[in-house]
C-alpha atoms as a PDB file:
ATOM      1  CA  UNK A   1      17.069  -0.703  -8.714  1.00  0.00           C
ATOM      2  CA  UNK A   2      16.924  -2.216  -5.043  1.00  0.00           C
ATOM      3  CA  UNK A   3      16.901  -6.035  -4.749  1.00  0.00           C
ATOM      4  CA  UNK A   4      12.676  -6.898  -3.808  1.00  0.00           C
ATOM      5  CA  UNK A   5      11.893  -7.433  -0.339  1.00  0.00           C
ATOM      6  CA  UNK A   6       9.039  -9.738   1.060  1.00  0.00           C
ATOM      7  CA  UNK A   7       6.513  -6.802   2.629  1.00  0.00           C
ATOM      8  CA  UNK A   8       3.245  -8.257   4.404  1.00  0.00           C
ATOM      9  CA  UNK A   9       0.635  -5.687   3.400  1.00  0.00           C
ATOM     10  CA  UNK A  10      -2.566  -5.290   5.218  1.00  0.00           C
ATOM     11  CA  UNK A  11      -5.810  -3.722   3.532  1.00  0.00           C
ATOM     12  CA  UNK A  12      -8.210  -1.781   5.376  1.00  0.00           C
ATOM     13  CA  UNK A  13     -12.050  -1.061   4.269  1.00  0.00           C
ATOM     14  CA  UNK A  14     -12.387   0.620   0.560  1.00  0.00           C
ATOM     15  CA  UNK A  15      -8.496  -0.664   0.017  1.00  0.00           C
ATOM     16  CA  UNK A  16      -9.734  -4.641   1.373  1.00  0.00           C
ATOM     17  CA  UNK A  17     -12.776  -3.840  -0.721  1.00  0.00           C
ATOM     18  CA  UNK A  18     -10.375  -3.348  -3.989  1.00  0.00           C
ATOM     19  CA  UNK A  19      -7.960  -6.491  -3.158  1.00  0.00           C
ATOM     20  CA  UNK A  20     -10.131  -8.886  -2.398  1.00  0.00           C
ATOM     21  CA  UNK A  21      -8.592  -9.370   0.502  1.00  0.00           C
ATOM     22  CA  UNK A  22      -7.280  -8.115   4.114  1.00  0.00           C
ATOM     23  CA  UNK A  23      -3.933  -8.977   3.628  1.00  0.00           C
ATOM     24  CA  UNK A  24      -1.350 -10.772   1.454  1.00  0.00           C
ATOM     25  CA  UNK A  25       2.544 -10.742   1.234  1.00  0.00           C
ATOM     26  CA  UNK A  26       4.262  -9.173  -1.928  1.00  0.00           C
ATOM     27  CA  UNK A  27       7.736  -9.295  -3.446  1.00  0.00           C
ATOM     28  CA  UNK A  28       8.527  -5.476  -4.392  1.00  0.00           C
ATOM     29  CA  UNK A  29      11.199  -3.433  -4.471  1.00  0.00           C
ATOM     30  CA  UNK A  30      11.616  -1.633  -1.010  1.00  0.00           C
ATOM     31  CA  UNK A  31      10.128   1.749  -1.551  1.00  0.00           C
ATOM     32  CA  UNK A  32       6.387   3.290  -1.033  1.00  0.00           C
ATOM     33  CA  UNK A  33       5.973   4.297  -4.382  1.00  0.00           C
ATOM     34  CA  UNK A  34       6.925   1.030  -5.933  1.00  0.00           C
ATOM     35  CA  UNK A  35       4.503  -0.898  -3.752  1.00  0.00           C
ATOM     36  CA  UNK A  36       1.523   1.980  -4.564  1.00  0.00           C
ATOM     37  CA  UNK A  37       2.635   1.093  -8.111  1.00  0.00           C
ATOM     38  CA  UNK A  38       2.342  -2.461  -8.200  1.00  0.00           C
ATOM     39  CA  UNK A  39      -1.010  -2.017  -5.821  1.00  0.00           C
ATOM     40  CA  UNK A  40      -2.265  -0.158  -8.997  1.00  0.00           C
ATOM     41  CA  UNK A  41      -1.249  -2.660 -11.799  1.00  0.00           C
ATOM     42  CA  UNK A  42      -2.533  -5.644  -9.620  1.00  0.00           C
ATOM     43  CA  UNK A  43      -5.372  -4.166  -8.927  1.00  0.00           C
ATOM     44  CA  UNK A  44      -6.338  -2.117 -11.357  1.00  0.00           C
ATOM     45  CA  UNK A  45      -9.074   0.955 -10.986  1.00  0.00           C
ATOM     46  CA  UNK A  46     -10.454   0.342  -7.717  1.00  0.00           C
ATOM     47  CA  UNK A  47      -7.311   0.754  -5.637  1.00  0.00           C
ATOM     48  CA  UNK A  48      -5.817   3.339  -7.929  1.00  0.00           C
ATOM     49  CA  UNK A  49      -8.833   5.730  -6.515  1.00  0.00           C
ATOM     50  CA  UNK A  50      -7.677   4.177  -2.857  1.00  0.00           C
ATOM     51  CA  UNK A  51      -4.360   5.034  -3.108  1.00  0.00           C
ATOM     52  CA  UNK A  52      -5.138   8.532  -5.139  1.00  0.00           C
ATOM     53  CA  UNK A  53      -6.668  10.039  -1.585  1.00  0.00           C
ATOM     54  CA  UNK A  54      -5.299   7.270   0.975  1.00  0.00           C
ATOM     55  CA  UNK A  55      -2.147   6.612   2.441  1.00  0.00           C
ATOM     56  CA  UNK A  56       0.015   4.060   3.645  1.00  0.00           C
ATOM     57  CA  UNK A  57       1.142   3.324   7.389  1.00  0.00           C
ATOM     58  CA  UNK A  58       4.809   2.134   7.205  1.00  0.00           C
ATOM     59  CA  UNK A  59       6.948   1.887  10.208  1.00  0.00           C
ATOM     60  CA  UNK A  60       4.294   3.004  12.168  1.00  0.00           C
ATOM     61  CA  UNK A  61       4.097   6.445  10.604  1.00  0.00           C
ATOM     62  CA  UNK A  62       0.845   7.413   7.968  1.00  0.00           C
ATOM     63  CA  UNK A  63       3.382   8.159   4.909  1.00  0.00           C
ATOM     64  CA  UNK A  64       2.362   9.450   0.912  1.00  0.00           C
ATOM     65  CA  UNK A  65       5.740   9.795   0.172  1.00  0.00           C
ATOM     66  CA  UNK A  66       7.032   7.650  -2.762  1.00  0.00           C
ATOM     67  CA  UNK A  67      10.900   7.138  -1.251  1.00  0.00           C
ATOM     68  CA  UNK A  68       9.888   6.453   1.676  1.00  0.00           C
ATOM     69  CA  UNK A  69      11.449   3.077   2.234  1.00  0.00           C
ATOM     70  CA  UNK A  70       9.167  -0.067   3.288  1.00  0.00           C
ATOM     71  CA  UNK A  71      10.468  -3.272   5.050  1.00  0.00           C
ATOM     72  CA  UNK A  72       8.280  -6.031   6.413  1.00  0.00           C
ATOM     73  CA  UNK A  73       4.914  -4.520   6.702  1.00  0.00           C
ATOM     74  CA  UNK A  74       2.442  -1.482   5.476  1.00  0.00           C
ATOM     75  CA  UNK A  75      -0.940  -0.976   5.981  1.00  0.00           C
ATOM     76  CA  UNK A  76      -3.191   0.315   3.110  1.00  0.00           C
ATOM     77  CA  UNK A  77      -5.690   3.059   4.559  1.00  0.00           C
ATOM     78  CA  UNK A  78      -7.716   5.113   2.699  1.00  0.00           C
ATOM     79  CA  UNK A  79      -9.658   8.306   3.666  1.00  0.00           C
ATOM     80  CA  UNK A  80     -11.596   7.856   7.200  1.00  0.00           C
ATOM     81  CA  UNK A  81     -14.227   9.962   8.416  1.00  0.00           C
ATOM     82  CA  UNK A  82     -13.384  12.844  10.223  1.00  0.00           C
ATOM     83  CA  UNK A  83      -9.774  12.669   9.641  1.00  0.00           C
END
């Protein structure tokens, strides 16, 4: 298990929507899926169906995959029209 890392994360229509919030800074181990994870738990229903058909933007690159390592800050975007 990798030591947590403070990672800024920034919510973006349906996922703000779910949080309660447009952004907020979370202790979490340094890996996509782990944040999706605890996104899930925190939130509960809601973001699970944002995260089930959005993705993430870490690094500057739209990511799904779940070892894809995360540092200081990701961006929570679900589905937008048209792409």
């Amino acid at each position: 298990m990798a030591e947590p890392v403070a990672v800024t994360v920034r919510y973006f229509a349906a996922a703000a929507e779910a949080a309660g919030r447009q952004e907020e800074v979370l202790e979490v181990e340094p890996t996509a899926g782990a944040l999706r994870a605890l996104l899930a738990e925190r939130y509960g229903a809601p973001m699970r169906r944002v995260l089930d058909v959005g993705s993430l933007l870490v690094d500057g690159v739209v990511t799904r995959d779940p070892q894809r390592p995360v540092r200081r800050s990701v961006d929570v975007l679900p589905p937008f029209a048209g792409g």
